[in-house]
Protein backbone atom coordinates (compact mmCIF):
# COMPACT_ATOMS: atom_id res chain seq x y z
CA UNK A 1 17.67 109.75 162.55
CA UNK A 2 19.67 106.36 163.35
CA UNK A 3 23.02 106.02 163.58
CA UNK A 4 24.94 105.27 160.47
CA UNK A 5 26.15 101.53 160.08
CA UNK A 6 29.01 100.71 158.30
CA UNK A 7 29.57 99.03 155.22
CA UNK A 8 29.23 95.44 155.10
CA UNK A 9 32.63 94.91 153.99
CA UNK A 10 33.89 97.03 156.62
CA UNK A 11 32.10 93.83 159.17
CA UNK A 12 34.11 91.72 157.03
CA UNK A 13 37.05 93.18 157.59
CA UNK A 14 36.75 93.46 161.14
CA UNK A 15 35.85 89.70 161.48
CA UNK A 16 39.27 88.82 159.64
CA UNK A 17 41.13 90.87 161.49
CA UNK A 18 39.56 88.92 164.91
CA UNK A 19 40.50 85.78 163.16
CA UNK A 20 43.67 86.60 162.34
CA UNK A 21 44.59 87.99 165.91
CA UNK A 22 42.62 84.71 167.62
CA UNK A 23 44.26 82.23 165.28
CA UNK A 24 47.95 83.69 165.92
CA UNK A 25 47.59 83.75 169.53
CA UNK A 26 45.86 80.09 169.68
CA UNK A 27 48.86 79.10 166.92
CA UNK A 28 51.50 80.46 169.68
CA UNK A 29 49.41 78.59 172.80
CA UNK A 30 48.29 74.97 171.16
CA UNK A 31 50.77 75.26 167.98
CA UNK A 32 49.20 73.71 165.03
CA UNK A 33 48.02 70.47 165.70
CA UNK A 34 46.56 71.29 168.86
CA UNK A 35 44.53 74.26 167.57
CA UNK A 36 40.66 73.67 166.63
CA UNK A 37 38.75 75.58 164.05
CA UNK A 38 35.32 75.21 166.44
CA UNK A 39 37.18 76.38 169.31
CA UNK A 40 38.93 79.38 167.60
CA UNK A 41 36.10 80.27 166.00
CA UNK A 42 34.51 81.03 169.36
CA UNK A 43 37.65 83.08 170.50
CA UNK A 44 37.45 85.04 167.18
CA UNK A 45 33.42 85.65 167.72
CA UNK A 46 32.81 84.43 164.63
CA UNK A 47 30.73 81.34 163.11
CA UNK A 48 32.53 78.29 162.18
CA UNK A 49 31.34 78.65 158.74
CA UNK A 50 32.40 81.83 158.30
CA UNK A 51 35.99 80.52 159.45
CA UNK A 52 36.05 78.02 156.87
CA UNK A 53 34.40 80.28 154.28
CA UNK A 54 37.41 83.03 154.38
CA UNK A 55 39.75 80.08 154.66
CA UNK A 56 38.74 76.59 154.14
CA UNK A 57 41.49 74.86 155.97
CA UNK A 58 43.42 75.13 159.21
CA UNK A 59 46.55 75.14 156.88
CA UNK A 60 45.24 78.06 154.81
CA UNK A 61 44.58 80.31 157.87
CA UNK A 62 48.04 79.25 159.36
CA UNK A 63 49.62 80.16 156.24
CA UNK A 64 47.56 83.74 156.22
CA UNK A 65 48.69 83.87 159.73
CA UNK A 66 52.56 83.88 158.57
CA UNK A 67 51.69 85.92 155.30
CA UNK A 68 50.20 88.74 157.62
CA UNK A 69 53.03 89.04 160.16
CA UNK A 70 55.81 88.51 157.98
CA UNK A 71 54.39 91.21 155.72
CA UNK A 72 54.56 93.93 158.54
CA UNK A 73 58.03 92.51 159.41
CA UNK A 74 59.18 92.97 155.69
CA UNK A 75 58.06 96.13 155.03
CA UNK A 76 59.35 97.48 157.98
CA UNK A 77 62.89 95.81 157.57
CA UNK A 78 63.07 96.84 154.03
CA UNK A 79 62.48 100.43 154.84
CA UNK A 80 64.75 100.64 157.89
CA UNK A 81 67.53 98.77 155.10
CA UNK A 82 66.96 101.24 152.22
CA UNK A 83 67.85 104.27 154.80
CA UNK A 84 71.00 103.26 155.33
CA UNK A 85 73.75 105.05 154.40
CA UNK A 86 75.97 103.21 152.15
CA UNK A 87 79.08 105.12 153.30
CA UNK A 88 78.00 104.68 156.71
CA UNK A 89 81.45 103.74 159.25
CA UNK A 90 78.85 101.77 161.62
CA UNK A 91 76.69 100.41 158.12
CA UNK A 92 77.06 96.84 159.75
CA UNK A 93 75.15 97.74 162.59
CA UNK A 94 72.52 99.77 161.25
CA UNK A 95 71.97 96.44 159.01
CA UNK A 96 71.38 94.66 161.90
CA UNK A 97 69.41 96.74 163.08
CA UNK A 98 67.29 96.64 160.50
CA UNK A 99 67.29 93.03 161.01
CA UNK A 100 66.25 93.03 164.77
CA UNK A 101 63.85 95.76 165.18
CA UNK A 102 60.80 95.42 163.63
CA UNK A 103 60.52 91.56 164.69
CA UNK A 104 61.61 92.69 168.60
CA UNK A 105 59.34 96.32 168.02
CA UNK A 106 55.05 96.16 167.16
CA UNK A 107 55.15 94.86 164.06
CA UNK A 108 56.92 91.61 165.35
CA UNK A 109 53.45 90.77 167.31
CA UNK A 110 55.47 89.78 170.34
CA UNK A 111 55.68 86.68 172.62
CA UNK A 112 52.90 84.99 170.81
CA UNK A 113 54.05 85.38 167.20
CA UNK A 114 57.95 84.40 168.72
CA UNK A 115 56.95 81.00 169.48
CA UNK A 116 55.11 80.61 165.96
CA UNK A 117 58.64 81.83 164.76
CA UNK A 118 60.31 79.68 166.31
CA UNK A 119 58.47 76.77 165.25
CA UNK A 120 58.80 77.92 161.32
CA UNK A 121 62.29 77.83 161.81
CA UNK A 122 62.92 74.46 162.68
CA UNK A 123 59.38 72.82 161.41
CA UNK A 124 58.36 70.11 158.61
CA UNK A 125 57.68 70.69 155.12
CA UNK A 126 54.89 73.07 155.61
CA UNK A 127 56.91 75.50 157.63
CA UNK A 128 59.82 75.33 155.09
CA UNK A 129 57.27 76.52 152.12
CA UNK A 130 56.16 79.34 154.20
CA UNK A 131 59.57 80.55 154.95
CA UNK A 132 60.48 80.43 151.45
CA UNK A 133 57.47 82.27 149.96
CA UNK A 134 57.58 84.94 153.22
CA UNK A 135 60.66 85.08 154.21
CA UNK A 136 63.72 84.23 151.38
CA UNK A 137 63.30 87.42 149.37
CA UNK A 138 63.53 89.92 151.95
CA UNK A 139 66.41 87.92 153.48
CA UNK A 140 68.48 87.75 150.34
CA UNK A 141 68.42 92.05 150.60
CA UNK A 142 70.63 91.31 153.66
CA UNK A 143 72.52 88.84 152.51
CA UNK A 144 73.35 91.48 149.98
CA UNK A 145 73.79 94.40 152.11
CA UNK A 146 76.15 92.05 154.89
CA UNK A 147 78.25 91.32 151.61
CA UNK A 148 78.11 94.43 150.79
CA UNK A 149 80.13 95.44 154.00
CA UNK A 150 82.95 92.76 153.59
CA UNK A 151 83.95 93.22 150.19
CA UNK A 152 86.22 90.63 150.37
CA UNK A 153 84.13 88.05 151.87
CA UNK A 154 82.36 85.35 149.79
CA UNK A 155 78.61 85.35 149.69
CA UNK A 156 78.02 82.47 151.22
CA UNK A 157 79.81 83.85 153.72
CA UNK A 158 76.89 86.70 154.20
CA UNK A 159 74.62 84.34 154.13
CA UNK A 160 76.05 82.66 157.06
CA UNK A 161 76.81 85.59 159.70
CA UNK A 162 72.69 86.41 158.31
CA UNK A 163 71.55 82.91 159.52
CA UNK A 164 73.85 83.25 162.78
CA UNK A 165 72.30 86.97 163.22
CA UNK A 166 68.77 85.27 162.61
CA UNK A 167 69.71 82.89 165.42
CA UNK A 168 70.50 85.14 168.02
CA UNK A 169 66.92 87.07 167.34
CA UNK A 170 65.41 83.84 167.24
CA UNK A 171 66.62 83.07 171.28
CA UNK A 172 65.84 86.75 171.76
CA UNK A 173 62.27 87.17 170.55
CA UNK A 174 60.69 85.24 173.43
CA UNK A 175 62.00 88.01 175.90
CA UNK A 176 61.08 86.07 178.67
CA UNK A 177 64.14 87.12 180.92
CA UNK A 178 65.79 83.40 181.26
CA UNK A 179 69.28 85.85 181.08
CA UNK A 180 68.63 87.90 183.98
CA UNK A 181 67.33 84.44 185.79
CA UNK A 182 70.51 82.54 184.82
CA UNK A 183 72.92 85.75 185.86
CA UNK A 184 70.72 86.29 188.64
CA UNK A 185 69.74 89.60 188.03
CA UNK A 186 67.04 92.12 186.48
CA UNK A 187 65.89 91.87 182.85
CA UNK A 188 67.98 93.06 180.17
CA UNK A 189 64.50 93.21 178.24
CA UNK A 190 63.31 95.63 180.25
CA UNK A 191 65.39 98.29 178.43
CA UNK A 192 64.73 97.76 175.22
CA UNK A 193 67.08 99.90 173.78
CA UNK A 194 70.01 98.77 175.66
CA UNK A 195 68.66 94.73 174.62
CA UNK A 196 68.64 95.71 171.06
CA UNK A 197 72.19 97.18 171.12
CA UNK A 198 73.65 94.21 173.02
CA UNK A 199 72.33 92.03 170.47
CA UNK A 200 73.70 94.41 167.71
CA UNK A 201 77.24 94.25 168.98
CA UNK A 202 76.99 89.97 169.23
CA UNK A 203 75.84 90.19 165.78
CA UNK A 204 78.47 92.43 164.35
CA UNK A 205 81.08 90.42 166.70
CA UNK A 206 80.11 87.32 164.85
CA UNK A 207 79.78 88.87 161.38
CA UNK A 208 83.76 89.89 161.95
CA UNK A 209 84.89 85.83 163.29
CA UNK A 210 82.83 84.38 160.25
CA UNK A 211 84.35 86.99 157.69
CA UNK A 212 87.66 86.74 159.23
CA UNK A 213 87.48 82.57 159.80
């Protein structure tokens, strides 16, 4: 007998999932404007009419792009968030924690999806709607849980020391040891637990000034 094929809709999935991988490292090399649909077509190994069929525009696949990473950084950050103790004495921390490690960990799809990030961050229009729709709900849980740990503060307070705590992920994601050039020495990012923590203790540094200020 033959060998079993698979499903047709399992092909299907499998040619999304090459899209999605091509288009977010050719977002991260080219960014938008300099990305083709014939050329990443041929880096996905799929037709260019099958491109357009799942998606029908370079701005829809971008936007499935952010959807699909933002939705394994989510998920991950909400979990980490709802495990923390709320009568924990280092509950700041952990909260940042939460914050950092899934985009610096697997889920965060690395260098390539850091520069993407990057570019949302500071972009047009476009990138503004897709931080809103992917981002502001899952941001507003930390906003809650930072007030949560200065009672006293004022919540838009929290919501600054979460956009200053953003900022310092943001200039960490790339991980592309500028520190250790500048100071001359090895890689922080090389131990990735040690990176993590120093970036923990800047954040809940900076949480303290702002609350304090």
């Amino acid at each position: 007998m033959g060998a079993v094929r698979k499903p047709n809709h399992d092909a299907k999935l499998d040619a999304l999932e090459r899209i999605l991988v091509a288009a977010e490292l050719g977002f991260a090399e080219k960014g938008f404007d300099g990305l083709g649909m014939k050329a990443l077509a041929a880096s996905a190994g799929v037709s260019q009419s099958l491109l357009h069929y799942h998606f029908g525009s370079k701005d829809r696949l971008y936007a499935a792009v952010i959807e699909h990473r933002s939705s394994l950084i989510n998920q991950e950050r909400q979990k980490l968030l709802q495990a923390i103790e709320p009568t924990a004495a280092d509950r700041l921390a952990q909260v940042f924690r939460a914050l950092f490690l899934p985009a610096l960990g697997p889920s965060g799809g690395g260098r390539a999806y850091a520069r993407i990030f990057a570019g949302l961050i500071v972009g047009n229009a476009r990138d503004e709607i897709l931080v809103r729709k992917n981002y502001d709900d899952t941001a507003r849980l930390f906003v809650a849980a930072i007030h949560d740990c200065f009672p006293n503060s004022t919540v838009t307070q929290a919501a600054q020391i979460y956009l200053a705590a953003l900022g310092v992920l943001t200039a960490a994601l790339p991980r592309d040891g500028r520190a250790g050039r500048l100071a001359g020495g090895e890689h922080l990012e090389n131990n990735q637990d040690e990176f993590v923590e120093s970036l923990i203790r800047f954040a809940v540094g900076g949480a303290v000034a702002i609350q304090n200020g």
